[in-house]
PDB file of N, CA and C in Angstrom:
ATOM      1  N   UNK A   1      -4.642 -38.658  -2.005  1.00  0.00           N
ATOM      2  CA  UNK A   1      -3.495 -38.201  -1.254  1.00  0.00           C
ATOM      3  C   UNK A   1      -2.648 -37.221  -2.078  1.00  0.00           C
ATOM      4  N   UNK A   2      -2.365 -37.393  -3.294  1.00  0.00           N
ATOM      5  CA  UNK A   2      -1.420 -36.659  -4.282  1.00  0.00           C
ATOM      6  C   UNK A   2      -2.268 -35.182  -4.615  1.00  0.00           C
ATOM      7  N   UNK A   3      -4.129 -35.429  -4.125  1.00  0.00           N
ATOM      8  CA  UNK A   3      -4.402 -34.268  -4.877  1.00  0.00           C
ATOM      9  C   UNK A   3      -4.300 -33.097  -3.723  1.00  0.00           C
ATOM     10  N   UNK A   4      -3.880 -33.451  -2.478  1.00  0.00           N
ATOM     11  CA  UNK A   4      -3.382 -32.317  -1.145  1.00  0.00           C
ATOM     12  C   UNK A   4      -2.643 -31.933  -1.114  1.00  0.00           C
ATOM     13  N   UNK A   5      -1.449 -32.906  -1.902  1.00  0.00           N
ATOM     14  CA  UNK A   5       0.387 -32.725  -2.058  1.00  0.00           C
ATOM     15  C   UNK A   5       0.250 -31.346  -2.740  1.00  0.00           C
ATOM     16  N   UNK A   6      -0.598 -31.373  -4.283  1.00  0.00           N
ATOM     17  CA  UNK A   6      -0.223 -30.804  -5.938  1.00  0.00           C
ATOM     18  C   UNK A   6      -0.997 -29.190  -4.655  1.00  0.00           C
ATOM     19  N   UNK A   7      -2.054 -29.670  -4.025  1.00  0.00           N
ATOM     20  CA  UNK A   7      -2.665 -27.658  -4.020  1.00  0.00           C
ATOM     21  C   UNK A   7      -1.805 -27.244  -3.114  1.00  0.00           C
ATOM     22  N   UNK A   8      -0.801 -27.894  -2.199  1.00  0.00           N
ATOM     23  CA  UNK A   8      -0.078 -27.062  -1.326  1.00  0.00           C
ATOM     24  C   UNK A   8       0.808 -26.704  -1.987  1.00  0.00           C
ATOM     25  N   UNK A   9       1.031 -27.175  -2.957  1.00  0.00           N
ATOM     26  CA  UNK A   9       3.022 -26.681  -3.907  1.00  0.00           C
ATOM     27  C   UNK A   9       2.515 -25.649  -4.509  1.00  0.00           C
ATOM     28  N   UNK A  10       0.676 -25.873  -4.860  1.00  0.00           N
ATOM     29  CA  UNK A  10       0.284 -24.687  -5.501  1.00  0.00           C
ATOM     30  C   UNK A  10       0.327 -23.421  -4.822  1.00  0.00           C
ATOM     31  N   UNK A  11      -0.628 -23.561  -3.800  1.00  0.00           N
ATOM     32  CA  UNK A  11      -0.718 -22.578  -2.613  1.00  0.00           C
ATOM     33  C   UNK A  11       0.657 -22.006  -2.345  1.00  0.00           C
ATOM     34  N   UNK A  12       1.628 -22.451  -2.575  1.00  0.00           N
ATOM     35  CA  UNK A  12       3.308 -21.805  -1.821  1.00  0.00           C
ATOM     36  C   UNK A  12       3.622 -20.622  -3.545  1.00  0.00           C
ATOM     37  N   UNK A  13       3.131 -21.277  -4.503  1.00  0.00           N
ATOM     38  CA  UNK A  13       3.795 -20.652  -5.427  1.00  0.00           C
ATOM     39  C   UNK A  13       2.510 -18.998  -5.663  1.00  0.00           C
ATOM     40  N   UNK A  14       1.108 -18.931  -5.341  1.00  0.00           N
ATOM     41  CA  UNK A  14       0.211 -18.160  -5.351  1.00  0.00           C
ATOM     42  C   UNK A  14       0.760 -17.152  -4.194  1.00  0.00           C
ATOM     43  N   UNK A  15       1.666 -17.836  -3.310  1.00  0.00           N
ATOM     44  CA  UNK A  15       1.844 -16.957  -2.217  1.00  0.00           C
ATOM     45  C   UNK A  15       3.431 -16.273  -2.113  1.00  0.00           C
ATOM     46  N   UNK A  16       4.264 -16.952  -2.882  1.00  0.00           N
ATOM     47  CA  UNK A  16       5.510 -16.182  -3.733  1.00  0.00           C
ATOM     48  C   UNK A  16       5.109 -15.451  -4.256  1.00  0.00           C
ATOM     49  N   UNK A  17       4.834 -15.682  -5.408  1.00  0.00           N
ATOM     50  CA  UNK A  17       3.955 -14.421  -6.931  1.00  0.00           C
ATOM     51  C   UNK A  17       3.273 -13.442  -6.027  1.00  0.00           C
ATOM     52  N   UNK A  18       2.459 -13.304  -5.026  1.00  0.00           N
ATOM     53  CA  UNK A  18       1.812 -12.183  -4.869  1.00  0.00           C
ATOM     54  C   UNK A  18       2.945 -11.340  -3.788  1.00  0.00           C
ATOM     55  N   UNK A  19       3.835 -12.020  -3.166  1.00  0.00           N
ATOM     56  CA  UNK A  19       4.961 -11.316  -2.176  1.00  0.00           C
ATOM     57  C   UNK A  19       5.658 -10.888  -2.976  1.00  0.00           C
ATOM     58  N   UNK A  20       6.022 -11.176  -4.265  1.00  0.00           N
ATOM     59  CA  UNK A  20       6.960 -10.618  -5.369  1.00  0.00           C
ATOM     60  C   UNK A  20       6.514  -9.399  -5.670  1.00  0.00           C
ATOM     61  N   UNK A  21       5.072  -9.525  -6.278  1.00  0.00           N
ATOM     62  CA  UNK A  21       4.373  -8.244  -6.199  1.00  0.00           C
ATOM     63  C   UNK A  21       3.961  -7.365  -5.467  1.00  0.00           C
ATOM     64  N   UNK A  22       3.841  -7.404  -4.120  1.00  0.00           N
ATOM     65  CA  UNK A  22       3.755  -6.785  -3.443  1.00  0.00           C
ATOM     66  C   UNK A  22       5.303  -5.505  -2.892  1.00  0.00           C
ATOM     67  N   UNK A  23       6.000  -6.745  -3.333  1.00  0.00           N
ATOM     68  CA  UNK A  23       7.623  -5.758  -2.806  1.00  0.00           C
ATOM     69  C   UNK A  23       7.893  -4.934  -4.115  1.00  0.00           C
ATOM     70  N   UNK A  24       7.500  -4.986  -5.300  1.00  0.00           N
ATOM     71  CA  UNK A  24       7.542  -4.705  -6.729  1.00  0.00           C
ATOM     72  C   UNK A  24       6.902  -3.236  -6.620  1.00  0.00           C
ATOM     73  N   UNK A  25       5.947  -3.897  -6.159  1.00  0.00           N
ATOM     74  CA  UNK A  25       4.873  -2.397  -6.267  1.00  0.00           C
ATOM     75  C   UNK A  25       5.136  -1.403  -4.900  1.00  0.00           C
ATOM     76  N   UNK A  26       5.830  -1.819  -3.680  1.00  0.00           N
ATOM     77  CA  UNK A  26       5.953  -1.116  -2.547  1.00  0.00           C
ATOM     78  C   UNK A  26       7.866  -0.310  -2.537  1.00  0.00           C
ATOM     79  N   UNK A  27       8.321  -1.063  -3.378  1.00  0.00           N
ATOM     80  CA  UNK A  27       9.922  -0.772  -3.596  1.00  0.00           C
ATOM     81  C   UNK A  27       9.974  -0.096  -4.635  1.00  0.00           C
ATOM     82  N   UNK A  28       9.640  -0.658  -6.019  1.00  0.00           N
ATOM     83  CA  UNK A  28       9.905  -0.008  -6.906  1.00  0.00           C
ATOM     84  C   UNK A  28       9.257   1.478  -7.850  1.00  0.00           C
ATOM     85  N   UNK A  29       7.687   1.069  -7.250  1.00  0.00           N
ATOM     86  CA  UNK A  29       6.513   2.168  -7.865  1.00  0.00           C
ATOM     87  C   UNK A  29       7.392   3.610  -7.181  1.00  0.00           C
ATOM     88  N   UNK A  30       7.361   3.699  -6.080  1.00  0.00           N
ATOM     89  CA  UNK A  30       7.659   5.284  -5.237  1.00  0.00           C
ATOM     90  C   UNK A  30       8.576   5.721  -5.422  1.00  0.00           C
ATOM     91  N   UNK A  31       9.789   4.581  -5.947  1.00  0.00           N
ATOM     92  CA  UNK A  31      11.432   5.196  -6.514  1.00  0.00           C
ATOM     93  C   UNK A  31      10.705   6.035  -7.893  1.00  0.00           C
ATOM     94  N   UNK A  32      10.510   5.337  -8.626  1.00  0.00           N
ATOM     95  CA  UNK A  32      10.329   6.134  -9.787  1.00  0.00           C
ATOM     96  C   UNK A  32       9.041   7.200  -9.784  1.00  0.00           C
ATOM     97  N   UNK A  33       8.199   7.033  -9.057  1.00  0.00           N
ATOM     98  CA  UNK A  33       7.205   8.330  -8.823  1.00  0.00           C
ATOM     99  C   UNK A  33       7.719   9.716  -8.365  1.00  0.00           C
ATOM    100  N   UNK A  34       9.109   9.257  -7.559  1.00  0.00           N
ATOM    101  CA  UNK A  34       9.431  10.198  -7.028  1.00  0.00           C
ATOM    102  C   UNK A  34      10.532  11.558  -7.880  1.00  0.00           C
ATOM    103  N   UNK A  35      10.384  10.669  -9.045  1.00  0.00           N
ATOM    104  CA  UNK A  35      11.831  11.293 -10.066  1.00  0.00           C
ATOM    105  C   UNK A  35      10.577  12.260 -10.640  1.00  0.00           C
ATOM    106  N   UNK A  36       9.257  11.987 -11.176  1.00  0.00           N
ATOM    107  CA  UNK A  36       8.521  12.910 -11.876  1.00  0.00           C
ATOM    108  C   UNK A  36       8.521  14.438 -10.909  1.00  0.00           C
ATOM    109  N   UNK A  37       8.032  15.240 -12.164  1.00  0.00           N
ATOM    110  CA  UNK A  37       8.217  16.846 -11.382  1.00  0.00           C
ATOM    111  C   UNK A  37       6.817  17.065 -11.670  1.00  0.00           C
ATOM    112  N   UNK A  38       6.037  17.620 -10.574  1.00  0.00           N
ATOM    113  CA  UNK A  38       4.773  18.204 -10.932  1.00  0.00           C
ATOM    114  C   UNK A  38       4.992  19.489 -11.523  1.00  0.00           C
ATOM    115  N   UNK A  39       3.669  19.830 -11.428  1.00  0.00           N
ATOM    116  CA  UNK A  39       3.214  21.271 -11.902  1.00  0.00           C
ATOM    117  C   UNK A  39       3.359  22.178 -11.343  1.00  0.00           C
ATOM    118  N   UNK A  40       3.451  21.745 -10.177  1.00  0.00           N
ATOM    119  CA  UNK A  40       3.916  23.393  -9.265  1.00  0.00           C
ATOM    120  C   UNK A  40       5.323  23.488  -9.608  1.00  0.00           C
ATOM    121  N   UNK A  41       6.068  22.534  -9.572  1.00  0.00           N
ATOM    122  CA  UNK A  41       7.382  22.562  -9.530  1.00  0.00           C
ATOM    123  C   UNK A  41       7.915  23.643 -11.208  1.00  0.00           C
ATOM    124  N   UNK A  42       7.227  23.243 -11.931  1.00  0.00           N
ATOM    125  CA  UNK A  42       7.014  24.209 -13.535  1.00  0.00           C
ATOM    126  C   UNK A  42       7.314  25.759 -13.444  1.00  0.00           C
ATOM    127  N   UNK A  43       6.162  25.853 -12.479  1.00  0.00           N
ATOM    128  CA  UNK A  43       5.179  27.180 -12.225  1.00  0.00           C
ATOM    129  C   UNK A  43       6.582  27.967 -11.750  1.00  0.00           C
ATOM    130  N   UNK A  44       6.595  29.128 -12.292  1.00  0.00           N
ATOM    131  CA  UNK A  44       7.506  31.222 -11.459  1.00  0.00           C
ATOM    132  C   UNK A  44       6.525  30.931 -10.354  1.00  0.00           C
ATOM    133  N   UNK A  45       7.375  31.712  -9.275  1.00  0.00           N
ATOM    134  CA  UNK A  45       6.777  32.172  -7.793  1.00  0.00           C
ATOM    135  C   UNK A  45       5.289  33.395  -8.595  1.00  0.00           C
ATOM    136  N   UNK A  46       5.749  34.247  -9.710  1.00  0.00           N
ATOM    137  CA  UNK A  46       5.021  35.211  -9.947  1.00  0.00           C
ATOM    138  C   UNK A  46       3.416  34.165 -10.179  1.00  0.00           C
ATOM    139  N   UNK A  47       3.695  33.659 -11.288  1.00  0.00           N
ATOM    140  CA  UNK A  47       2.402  32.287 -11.711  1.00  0.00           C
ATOM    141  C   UNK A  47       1.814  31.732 -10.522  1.00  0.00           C
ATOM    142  N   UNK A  48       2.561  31.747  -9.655  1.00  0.00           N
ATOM    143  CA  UNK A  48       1.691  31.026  -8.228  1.00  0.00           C
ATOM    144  C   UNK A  48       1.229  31.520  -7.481  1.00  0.00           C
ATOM    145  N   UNK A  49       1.440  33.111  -7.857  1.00  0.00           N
ATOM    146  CA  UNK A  49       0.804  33.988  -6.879  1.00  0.00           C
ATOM    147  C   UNK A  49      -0.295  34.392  -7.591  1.00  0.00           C
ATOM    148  N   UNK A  50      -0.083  34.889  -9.037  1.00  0.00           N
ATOM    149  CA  UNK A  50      -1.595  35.130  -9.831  1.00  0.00           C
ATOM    150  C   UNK A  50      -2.294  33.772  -9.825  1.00  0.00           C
ATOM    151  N   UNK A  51      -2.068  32.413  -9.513  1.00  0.00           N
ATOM    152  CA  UNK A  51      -2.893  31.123  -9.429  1.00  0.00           C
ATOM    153  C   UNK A  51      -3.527  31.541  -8.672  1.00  0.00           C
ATOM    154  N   UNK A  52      -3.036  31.386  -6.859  1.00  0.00           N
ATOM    155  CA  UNK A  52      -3.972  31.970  -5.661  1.00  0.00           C
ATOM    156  C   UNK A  52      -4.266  33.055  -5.743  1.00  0.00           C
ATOM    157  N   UNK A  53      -4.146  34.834  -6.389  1.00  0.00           N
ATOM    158  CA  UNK A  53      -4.818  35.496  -6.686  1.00  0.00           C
ATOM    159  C   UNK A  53      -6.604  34.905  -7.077  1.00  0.00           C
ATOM    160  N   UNK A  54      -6.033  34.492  -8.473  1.00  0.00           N
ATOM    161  CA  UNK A  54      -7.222  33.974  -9.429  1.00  0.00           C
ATOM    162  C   UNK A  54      -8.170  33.204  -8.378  1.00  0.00           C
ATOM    163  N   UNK A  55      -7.946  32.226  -7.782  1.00  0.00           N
ATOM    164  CA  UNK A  55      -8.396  31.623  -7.066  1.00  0.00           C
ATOM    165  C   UNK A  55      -9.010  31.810  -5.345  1.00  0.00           C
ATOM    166  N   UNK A  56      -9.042  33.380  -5.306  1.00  0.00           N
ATOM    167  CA  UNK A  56      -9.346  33.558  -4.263  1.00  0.00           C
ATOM    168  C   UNK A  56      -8.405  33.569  -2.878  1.00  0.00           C
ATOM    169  N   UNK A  57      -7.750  33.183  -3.004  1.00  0.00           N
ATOM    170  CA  UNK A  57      -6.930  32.965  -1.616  1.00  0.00           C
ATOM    171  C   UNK A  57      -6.117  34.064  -0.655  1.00  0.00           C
ATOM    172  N   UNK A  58      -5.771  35.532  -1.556  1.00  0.00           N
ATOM    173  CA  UNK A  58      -4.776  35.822  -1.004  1.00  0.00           C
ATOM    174  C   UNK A  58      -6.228  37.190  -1.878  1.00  0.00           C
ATOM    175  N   UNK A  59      -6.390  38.200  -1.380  1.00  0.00           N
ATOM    176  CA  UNK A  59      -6.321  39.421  -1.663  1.00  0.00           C
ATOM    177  C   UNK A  59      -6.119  40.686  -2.214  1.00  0.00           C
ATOM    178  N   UNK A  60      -6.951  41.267  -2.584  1.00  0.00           N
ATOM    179  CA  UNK A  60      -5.611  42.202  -4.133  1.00  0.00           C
ATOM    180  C   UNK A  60      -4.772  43.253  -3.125  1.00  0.00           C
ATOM    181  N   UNK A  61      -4.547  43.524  -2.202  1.00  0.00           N
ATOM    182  CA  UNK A  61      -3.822  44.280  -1.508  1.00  0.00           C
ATOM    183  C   UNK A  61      -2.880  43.474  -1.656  1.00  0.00           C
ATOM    184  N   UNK A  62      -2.588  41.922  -1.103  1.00  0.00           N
ATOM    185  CA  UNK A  62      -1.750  40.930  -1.379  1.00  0.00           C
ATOM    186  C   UNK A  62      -1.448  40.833  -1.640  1.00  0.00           C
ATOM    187  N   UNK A  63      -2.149  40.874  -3.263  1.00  0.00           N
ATOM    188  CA  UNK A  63      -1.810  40.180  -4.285  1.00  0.00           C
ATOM    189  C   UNK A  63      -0.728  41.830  -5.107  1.00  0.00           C
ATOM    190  N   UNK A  64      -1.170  42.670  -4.541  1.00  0.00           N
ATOM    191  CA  UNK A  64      -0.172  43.519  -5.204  1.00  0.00           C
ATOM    192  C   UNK A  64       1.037  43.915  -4.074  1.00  0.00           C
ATOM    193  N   UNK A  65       1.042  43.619  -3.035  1.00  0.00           N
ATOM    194  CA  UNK A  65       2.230  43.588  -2.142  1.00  0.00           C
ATOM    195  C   UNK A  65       3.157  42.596  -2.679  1.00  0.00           C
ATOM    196  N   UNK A  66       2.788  41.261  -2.519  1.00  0.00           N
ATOM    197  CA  UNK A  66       3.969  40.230  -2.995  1.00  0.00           C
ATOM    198  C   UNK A  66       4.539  40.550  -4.464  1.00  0.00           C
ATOM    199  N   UNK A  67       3.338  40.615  -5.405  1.00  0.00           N
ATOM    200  CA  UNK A  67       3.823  41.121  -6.649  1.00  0.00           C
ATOM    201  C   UNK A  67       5.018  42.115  -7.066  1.00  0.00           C
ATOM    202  N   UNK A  68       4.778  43.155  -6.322  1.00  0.00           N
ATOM    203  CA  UNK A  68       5.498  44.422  -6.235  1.00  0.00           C
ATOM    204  C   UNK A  68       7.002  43.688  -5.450  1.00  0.00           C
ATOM    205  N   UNK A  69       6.994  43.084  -4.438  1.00  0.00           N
ATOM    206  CA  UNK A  69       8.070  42.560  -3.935  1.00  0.00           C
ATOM    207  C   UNK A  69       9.006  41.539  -5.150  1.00  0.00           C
ATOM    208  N   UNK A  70       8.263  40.327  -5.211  1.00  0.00           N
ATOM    209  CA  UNK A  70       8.999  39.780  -6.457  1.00  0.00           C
ATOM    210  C   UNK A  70       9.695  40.431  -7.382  1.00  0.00           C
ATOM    211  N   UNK A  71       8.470  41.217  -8.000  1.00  0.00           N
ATOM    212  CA  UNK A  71       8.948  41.979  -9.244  1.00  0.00           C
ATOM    213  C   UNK A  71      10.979  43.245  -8.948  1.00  0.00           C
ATOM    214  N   UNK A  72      10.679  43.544  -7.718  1.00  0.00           N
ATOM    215  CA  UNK A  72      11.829  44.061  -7.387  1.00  0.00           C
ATOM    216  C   UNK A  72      12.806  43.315  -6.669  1.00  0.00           C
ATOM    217  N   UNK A  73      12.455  42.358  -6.071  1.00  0.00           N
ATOM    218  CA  UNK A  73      13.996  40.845  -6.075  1.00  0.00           C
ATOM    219  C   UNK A  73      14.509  40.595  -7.463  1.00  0.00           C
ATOM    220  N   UNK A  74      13.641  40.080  -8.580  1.00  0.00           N
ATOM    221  CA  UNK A  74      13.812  39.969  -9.674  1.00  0.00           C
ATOM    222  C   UNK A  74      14.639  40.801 -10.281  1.00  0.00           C
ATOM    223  N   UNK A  75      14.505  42.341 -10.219  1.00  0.00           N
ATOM    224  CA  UNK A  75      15.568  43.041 -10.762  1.00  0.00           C
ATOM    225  C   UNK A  75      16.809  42.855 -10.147  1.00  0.00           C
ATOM    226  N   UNK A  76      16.920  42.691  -8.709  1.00  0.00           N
ATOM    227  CA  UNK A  76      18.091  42.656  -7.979  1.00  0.00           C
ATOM    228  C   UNK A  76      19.097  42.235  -8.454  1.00  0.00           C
ATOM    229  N   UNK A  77      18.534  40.748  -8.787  1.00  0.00           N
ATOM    230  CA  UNK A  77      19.419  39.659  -9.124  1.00  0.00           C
ATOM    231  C   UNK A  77      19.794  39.751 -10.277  1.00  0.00           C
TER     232      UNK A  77
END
């Protein structure tokens, strides 16, 4: 009889501990993931345009239109 009592007190405490963790890892992980800065965030508009240059995406007509644009906002300011 005592050994049904001891696995249910067990069973309640296996099932705290993993709800603890679960709110741990669903509350607290994404607060602080969210403070890091990636790599784009690093990167000049100019760097992100020679990235997708380099990478195919955008065109050298493109790639020297936006360029040419930046480069003369840049002085503006």
């Amino acid at each position: 009889m005592y050994h049904f009592y001891w696995f249910g007190m067990h069973a309640y405490w296996w099932i705290f501990w993993v709800i603890l963790w679960m709110l741990f890892f669903s509350f607290i992980m994404p607060v602080r993931r969210s403070n890091w800065t990636s790599y784009r965030d690093l990167q000049t508009p100019l760097q992100l345009l020679q990235r997708r240059y380099a990478a195919g995406e955008i065109t050298s007509e493109e790639y020297e239109e936006r360029r040419a644009k930046l480069l003369r906002d840049a002085k503006a300011v």
